[in-house]
PDB file of N, CA and C in Angstrom:
ATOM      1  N   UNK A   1       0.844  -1.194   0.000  1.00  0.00           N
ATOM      2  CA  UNK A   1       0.000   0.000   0.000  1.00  0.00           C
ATOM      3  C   UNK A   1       0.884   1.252   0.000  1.00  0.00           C
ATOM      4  N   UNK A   2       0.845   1.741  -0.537  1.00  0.00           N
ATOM      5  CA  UNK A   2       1.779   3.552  -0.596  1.00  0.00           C
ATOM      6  C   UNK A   2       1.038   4.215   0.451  1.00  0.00           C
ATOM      7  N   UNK A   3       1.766   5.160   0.649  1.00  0.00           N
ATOM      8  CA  UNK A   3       1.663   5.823   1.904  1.00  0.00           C
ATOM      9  C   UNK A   3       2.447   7.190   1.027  1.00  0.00           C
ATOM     10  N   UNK A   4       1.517   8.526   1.685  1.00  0.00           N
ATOM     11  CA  UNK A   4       1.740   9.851   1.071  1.00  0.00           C
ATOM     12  C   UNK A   4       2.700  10.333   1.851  1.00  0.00           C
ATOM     13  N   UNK A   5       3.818  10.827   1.538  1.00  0.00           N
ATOM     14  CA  UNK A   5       5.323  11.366   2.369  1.00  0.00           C
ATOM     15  C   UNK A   5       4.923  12.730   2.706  1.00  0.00           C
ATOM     16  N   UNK A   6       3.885  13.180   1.994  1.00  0.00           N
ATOM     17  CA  UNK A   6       3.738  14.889   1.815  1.00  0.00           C
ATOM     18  C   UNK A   6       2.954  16.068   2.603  1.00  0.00           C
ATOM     19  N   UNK A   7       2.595  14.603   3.746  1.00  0.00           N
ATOM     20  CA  UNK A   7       1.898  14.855   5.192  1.00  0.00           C
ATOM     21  C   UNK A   7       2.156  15.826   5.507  1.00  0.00           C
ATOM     22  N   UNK A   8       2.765  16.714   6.062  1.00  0.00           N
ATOM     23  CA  UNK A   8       2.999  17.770   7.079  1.00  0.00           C
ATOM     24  C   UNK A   8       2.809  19.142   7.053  1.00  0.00           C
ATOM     25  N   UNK A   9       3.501  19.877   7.960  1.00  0.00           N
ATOM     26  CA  UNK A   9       2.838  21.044   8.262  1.00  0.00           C
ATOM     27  C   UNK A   9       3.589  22.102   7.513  1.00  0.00           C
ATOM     28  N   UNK A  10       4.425  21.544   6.393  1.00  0.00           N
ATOM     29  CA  UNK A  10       4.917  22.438   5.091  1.00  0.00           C
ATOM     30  C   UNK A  10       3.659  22.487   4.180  1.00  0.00           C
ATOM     31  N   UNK A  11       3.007  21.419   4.447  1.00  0.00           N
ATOM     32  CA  UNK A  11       2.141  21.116   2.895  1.00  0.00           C
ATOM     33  C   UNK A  11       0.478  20.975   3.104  1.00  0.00           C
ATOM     34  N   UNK A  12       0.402  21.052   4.635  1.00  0.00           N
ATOM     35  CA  UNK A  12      -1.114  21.039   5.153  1.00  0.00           C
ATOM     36  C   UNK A  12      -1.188  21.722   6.238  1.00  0.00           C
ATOM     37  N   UNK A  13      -1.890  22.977   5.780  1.00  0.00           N
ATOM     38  CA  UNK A  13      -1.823  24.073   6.164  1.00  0.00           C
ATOM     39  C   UNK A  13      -3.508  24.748   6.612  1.00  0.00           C
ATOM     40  N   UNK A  14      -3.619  25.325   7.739  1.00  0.00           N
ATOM     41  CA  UNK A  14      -5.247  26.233   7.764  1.00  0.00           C
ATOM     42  C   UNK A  14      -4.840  27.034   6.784  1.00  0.00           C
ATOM     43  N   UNK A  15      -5.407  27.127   5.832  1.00  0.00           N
ATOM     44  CA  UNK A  15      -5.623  28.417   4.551  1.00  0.00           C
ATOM     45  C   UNK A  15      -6.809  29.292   4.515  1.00  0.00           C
ATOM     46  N   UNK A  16      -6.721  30.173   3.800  1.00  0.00           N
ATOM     47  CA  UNK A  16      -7.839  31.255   3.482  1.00  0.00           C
ATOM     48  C   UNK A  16      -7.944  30.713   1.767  1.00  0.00           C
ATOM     49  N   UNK A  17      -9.275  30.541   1.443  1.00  0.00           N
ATOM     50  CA  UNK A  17      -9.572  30.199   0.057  1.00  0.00           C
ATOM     51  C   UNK A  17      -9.073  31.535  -0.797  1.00  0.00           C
ATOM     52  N   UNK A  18      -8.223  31.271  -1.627  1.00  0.00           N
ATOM     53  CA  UNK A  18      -8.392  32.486  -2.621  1.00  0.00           C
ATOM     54  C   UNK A  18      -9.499  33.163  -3.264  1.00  0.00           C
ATOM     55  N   UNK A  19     -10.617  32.338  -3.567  1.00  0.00           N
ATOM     56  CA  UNK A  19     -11.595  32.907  -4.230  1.00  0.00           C
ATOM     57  C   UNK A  19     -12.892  31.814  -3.919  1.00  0.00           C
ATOM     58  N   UNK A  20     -13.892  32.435  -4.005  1.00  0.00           N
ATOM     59  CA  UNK A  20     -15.747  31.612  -4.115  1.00  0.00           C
ATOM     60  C   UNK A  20     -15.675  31.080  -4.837  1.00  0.00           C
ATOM     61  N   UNK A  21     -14.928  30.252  -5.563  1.00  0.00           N
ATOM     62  CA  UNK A  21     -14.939  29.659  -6.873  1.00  0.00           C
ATOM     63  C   UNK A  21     -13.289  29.233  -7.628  1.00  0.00           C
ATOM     64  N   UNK A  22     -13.542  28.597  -8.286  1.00  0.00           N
ATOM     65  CA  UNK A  22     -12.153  28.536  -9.072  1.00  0.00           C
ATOM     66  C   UNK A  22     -11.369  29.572  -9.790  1.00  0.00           C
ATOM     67  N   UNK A  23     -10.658  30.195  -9.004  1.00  0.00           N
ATOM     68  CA  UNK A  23     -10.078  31.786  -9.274  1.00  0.00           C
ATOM     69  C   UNK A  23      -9.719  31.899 -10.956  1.00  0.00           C
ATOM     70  N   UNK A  24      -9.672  31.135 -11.399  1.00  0.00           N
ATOM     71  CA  UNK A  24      -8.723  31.468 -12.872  1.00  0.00           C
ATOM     72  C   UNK A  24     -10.308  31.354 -13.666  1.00  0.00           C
ATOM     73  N   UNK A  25     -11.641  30.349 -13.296  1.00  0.00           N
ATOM     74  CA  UNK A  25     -12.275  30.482 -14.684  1.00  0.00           C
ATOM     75  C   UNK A  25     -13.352  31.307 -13.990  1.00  0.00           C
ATOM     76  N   UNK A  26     -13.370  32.021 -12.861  1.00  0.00           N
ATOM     77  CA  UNK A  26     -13.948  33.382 -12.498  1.00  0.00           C
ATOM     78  C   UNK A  26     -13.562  34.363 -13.375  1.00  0.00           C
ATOM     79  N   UNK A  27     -12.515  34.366 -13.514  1.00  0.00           N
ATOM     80  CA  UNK A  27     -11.796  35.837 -14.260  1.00  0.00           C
ATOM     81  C   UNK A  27     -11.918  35.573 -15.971  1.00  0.00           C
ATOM     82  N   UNK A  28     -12.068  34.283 -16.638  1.00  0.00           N
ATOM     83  CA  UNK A  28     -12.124  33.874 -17.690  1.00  0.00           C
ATOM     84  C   UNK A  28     -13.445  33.726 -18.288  1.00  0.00           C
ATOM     85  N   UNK A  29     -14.284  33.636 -17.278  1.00  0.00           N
ATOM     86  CA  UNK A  29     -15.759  33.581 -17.067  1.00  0.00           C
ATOM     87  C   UNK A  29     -16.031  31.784 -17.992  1.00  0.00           C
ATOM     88  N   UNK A  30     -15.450  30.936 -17.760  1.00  0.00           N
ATOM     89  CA  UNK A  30     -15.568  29.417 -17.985  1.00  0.00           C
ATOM     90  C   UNK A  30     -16.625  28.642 -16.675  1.00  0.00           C
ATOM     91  N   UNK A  31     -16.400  27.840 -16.936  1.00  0.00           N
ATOM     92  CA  UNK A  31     -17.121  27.253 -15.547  1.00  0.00           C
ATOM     93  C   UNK A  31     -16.923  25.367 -14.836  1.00  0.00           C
ATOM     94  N   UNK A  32     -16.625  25.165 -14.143  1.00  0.00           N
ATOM     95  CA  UNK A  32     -16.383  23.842 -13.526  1.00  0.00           C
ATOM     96  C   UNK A  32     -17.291  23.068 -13.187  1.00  0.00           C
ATOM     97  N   UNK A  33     -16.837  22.064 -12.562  1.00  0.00           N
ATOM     98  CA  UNK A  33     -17.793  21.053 -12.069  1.00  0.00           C
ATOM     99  C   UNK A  33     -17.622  21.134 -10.251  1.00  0.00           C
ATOM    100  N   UNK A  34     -16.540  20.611 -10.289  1.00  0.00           N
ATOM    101  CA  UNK A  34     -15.956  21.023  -8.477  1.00  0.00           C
ATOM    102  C   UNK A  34     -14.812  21.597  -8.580  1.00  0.00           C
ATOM    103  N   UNK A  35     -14.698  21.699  -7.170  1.00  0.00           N
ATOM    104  CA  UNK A  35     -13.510  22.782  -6.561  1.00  0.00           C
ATOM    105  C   UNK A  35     -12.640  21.858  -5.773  1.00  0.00           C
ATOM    106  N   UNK A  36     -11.316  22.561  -5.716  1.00  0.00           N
ATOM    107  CA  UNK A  36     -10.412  21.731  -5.080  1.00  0.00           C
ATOM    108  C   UNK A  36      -9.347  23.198  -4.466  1.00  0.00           C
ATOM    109  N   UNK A  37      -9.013  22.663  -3.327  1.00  0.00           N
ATOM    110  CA  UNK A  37      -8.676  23.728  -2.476  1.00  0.00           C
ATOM    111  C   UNK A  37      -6.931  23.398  -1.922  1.00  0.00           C
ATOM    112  N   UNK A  38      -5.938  24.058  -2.552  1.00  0.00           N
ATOM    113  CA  UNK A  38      -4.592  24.109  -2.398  1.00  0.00           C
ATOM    114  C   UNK A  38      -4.553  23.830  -0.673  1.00  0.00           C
ATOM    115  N   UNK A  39      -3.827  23.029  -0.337  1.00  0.00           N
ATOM    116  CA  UNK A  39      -4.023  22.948   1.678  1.00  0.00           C
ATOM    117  C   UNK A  39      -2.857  23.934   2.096  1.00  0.00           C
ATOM    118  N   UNK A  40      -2.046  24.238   1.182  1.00  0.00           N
ATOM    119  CA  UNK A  40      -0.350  24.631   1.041  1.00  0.00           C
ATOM    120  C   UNK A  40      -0.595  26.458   0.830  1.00  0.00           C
ATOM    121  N   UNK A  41      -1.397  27.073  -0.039  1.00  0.00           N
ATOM    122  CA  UNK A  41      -1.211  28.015  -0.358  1.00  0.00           C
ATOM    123  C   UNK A  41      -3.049  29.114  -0.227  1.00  0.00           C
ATOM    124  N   UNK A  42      -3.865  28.083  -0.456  1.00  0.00           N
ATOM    125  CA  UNK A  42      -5.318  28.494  -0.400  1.00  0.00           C
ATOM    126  C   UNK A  42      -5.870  28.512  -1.889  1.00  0.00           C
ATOM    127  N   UNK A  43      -5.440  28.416  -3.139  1.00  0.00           N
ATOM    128  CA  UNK A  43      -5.525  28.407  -4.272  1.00  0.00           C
ATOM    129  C   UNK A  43      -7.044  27.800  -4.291  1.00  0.00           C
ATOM    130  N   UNK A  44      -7.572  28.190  -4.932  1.00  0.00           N
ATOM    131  CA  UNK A  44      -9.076  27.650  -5.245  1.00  0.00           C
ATOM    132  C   UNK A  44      -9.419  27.305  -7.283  1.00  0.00           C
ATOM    133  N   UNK A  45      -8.874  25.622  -7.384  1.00  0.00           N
ATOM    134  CA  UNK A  45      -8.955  25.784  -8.505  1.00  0.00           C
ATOM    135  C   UNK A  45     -10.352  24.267  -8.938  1.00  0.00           C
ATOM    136  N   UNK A  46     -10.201  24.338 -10.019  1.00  0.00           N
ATOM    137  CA  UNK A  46     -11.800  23.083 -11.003  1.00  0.00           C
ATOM    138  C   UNK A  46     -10.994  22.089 -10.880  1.00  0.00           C
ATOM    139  N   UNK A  47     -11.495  20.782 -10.410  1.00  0.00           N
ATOM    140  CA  UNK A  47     -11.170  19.761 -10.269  1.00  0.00           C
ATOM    141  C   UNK A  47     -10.898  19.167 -12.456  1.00  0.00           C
ATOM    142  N   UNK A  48     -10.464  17.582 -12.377  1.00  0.00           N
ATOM    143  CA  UNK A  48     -10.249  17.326 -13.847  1.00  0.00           C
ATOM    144  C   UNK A  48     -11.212  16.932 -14.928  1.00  0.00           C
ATOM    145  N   UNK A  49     -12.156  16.959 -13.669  1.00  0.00           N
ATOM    146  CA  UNK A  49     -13.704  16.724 -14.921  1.00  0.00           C
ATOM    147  C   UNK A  49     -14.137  18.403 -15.221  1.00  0.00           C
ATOM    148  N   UNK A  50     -13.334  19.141 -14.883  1.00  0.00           N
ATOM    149  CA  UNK A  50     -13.707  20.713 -14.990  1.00  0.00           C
ATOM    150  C   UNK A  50     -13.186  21.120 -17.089  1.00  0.00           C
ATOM    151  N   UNK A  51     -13.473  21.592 -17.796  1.00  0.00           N
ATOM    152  CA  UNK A  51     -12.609  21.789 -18.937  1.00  0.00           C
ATOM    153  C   UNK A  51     -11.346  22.436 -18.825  1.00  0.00           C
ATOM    154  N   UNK A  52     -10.911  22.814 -17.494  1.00  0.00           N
ATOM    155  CA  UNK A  52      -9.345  24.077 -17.947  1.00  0.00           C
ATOM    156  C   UNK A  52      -8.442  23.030 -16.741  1.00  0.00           C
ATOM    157  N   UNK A  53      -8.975  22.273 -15.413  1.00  0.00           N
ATOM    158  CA  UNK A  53      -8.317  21.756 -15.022  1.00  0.00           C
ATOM    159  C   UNK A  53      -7.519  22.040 -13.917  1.00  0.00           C
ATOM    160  N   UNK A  54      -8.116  23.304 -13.667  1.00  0.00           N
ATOM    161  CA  UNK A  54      -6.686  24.607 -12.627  1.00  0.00           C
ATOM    162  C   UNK A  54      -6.182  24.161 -11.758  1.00  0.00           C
ATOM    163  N   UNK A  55      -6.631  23.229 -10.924  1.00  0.00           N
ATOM    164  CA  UNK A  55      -6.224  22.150  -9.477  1.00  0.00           C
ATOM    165  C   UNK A  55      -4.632  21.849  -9.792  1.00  0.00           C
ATOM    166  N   UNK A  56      -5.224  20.627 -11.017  1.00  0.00           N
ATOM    167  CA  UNK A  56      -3.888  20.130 -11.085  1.00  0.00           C
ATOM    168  C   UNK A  56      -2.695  20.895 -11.969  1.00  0.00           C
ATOM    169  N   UNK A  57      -3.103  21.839 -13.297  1.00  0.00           N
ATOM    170  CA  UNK A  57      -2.277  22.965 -13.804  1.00  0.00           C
ATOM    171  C   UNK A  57      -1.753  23.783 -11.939  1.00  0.00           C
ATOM    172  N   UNK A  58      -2.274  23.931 -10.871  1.00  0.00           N
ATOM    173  CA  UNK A  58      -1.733  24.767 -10.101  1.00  0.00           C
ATOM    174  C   UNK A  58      -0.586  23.403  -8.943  1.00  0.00           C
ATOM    175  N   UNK A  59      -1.041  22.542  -9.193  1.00  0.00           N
ATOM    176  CA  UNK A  59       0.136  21.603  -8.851  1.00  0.00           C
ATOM    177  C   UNK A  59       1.022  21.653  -9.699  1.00  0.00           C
ATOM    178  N   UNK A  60       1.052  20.977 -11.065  1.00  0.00           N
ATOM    179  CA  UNK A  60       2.170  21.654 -11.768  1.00  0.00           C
ATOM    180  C   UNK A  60       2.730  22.652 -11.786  1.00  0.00           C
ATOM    181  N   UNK A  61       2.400  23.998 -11.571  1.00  0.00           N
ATOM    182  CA  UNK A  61       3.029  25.250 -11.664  1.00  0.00           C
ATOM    183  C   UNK A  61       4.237  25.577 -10.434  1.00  0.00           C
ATOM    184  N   UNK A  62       3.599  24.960  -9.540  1.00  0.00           N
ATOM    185  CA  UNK A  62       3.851  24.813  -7.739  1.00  0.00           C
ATOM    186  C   UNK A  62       4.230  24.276  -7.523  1.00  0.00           C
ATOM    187  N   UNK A  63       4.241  22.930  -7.168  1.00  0.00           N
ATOM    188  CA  UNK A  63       4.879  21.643  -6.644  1.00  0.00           C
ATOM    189  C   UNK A  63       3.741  21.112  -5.654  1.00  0.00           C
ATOM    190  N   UNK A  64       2.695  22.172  -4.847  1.00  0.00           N
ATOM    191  CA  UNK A  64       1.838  22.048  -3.739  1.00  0.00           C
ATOM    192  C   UNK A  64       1.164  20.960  -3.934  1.00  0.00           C
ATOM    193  N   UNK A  65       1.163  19.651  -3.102  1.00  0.00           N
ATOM    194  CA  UNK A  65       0.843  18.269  -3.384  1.00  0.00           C
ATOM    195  C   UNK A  65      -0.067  17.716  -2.985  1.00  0.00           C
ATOM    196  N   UNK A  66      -0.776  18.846  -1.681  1.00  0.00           N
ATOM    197  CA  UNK A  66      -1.769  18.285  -1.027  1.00  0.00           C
ATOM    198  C   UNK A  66      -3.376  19.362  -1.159  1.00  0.00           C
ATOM    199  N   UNK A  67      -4.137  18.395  -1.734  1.00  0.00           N
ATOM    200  CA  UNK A  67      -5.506  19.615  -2.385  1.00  0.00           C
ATOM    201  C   UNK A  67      -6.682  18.923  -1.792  1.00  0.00           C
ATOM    202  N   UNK A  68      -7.821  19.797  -1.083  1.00  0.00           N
ATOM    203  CA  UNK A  68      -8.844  19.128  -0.785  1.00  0.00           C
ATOM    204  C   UNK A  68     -10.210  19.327  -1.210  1.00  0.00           C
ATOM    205  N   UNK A  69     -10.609  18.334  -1.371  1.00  0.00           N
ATOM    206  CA  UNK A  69     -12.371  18.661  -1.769  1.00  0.00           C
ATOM    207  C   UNK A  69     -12.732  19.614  -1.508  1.00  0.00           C
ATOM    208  N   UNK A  70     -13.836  20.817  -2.316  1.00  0.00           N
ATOM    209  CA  UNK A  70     -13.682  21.748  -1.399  1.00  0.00           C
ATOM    210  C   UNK A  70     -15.076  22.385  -1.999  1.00  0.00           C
ATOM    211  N   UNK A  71     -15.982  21.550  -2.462  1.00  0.00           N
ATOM    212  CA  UNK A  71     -16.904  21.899  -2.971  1.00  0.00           C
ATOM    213  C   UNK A  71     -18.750  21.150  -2.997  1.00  0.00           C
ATOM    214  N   UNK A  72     -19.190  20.944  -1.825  1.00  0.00           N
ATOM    215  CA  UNK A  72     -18.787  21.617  -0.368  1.00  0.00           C
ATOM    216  C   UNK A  72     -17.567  21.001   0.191  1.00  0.00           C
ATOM    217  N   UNK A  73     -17.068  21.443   0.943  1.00  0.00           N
ATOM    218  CA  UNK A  73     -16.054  20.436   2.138  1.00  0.00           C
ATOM    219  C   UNK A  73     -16.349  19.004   1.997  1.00  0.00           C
ATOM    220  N   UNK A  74     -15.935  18.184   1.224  1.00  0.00           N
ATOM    221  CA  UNK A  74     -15.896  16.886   0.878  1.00  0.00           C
ATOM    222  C   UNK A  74     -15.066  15.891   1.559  1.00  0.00           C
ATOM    223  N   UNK A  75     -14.637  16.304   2.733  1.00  0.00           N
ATOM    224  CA  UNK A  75     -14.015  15.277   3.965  1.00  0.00           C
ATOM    225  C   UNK A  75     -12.721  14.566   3.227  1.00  0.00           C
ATOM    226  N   UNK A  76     -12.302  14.713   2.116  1.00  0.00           N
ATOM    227  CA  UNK A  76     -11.233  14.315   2.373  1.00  0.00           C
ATOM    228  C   UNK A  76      -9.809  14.649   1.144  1.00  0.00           C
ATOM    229  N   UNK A  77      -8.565  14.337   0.965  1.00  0.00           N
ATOM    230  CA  UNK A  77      -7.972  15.509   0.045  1.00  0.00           C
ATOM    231  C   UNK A  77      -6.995  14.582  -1.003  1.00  0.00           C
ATOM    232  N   UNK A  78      -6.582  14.484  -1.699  1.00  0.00           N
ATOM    233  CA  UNK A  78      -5.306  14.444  -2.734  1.00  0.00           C
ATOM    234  C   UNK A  78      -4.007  14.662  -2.878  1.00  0.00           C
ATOM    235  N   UNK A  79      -2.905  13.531  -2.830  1.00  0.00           N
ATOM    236  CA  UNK A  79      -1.988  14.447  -3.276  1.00  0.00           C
ATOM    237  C   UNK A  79      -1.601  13.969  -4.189  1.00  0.00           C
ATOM    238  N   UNK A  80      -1.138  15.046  -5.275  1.00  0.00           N
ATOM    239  CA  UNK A  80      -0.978  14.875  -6.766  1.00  0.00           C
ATOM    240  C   UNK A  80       0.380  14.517  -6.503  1.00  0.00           C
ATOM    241  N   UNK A  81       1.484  14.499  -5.943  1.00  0.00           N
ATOM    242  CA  UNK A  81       2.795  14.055  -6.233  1.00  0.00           C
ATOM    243  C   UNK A  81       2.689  12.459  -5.636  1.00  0.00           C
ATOM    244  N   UNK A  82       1.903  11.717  -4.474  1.00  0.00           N
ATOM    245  CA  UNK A  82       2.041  10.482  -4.959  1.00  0.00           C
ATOM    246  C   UNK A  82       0.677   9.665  -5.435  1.00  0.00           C
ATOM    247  N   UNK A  83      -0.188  10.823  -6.015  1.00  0.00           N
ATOM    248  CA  UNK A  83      -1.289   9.612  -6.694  1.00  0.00           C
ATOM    249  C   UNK A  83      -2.572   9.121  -5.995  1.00  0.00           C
ATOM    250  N   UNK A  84      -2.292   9.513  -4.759  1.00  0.00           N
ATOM    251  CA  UNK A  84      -3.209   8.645  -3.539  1.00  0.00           C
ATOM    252  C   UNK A  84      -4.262   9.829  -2.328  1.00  0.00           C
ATOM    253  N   UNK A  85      -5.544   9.189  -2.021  1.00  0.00           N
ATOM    254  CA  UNK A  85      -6.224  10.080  -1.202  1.00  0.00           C
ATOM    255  C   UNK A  85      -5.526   9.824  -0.257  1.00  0.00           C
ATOM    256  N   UNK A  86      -5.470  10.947   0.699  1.00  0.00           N
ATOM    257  CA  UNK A  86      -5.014  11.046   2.169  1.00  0.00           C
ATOM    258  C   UNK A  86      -5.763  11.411   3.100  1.00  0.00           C
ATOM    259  N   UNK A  87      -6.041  11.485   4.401  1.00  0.00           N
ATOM    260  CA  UNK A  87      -6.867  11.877   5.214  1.00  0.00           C
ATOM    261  C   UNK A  87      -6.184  13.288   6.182  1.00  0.00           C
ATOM    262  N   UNK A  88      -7.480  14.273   5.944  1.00  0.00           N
ATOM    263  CA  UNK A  88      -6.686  15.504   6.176  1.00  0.00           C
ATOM    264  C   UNK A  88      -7.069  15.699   7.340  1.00  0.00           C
ATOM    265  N   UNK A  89      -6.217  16.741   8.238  1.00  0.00           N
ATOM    266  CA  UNK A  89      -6.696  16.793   9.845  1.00  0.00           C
ATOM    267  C   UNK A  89      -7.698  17.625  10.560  1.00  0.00           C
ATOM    268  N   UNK A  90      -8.037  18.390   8.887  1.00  0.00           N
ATOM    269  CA  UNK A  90      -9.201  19.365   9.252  1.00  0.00           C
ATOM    270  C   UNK A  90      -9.727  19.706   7.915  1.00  0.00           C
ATOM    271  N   UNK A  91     -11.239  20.084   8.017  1.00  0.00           N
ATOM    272  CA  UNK A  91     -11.806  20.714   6.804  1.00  0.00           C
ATOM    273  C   UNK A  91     -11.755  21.922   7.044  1.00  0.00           C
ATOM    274  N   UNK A  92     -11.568  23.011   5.645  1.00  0.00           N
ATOM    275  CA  UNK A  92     -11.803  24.077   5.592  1.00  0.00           C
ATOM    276  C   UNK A  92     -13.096  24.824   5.247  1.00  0.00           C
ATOM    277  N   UNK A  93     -13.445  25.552   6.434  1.00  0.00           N
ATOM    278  CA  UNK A  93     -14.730  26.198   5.841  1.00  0.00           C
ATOM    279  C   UNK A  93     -15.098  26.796   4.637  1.00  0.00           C
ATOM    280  N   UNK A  94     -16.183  26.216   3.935  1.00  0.00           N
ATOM    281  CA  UNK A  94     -16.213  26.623   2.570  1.00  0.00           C
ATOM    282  C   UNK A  94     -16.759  28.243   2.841  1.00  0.00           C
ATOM    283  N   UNK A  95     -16.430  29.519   1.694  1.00  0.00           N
ATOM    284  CA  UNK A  95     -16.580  30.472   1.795  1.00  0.00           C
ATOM    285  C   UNK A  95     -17.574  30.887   0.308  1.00  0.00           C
ATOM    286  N   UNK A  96     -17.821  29.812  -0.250  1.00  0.00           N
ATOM    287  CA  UNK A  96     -18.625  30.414  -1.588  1.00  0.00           C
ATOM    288  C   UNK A  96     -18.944  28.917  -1.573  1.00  0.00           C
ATOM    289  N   UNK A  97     -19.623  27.967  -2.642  1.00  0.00           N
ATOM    290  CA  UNK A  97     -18.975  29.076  -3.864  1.00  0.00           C
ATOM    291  C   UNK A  97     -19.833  29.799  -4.798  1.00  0.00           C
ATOM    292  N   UNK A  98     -19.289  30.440  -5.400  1.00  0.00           N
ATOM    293  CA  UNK A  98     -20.409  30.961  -6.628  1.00  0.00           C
ATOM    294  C   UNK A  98     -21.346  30.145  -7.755  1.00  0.00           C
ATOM    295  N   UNK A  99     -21.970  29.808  -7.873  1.00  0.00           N
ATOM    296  CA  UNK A  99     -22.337  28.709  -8.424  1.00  0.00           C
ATOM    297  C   UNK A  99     -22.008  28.451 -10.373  1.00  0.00           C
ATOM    298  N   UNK A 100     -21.456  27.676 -10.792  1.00  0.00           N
ATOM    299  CA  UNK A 100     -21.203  27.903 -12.267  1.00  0.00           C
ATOM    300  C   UNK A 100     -21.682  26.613 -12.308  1.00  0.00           C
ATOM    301  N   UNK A 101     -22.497  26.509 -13.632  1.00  0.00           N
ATOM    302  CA  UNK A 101     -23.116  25.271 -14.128  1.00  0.00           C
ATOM    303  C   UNK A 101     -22.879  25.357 -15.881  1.00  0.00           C
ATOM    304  N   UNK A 102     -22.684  24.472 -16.380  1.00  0.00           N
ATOM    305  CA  UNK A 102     -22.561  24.089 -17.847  1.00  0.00           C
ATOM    306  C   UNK A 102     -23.921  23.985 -18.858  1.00  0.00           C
TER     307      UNK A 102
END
């Protein structure tokens, strides 16, 4: 069974959401399916069933490995550097979101 190395308190963090929504297709005016919430930085980006993808484009950009459901608070989070759900030590209060539908 793998086990996520990327646990800690570099990479899972209390954050402030950047935005009610997925900050990049707010400003682009696109729209998602869910939200996924940076634990590392607060980034608020569309999960990969979203069309632009921003979650994981903002892991790539970053390195930030650990992202959580966040649309509503979905109990539990991701990390894109080893592949596997992890169990996070707290949910973040959701602050939006704005609602975008297809």
């Amino acid at each position: 069974m793998t086990r996520c190395t990327h646990m800690n308190s570099d990479t899972v963090r209390e954050v402030t959401p950047s935005a009610k929504g997925c900050e990049e297709c707010l400003k682009t005016g696109s729209w998602w399916v869910h939200l996924r919430l940076c634990r590392e930085c607060g980034h608020v980006g569309c999960c990969d069933q979203s069309p632009n993808r921003h979650a994981t484009a903002h892991f790539q950009e970053t390195g930030h490995p650990i992202m959580e459901g966040y649309d509503p608070p979905e109990g539990w989070g991701w990390c894109y550097a080893d592949g596997i759900e992890v169990d996070l030590p707290d949910q973040t209060p959701q602050q939006g979101p704005i609602p975008r539908f297809f």
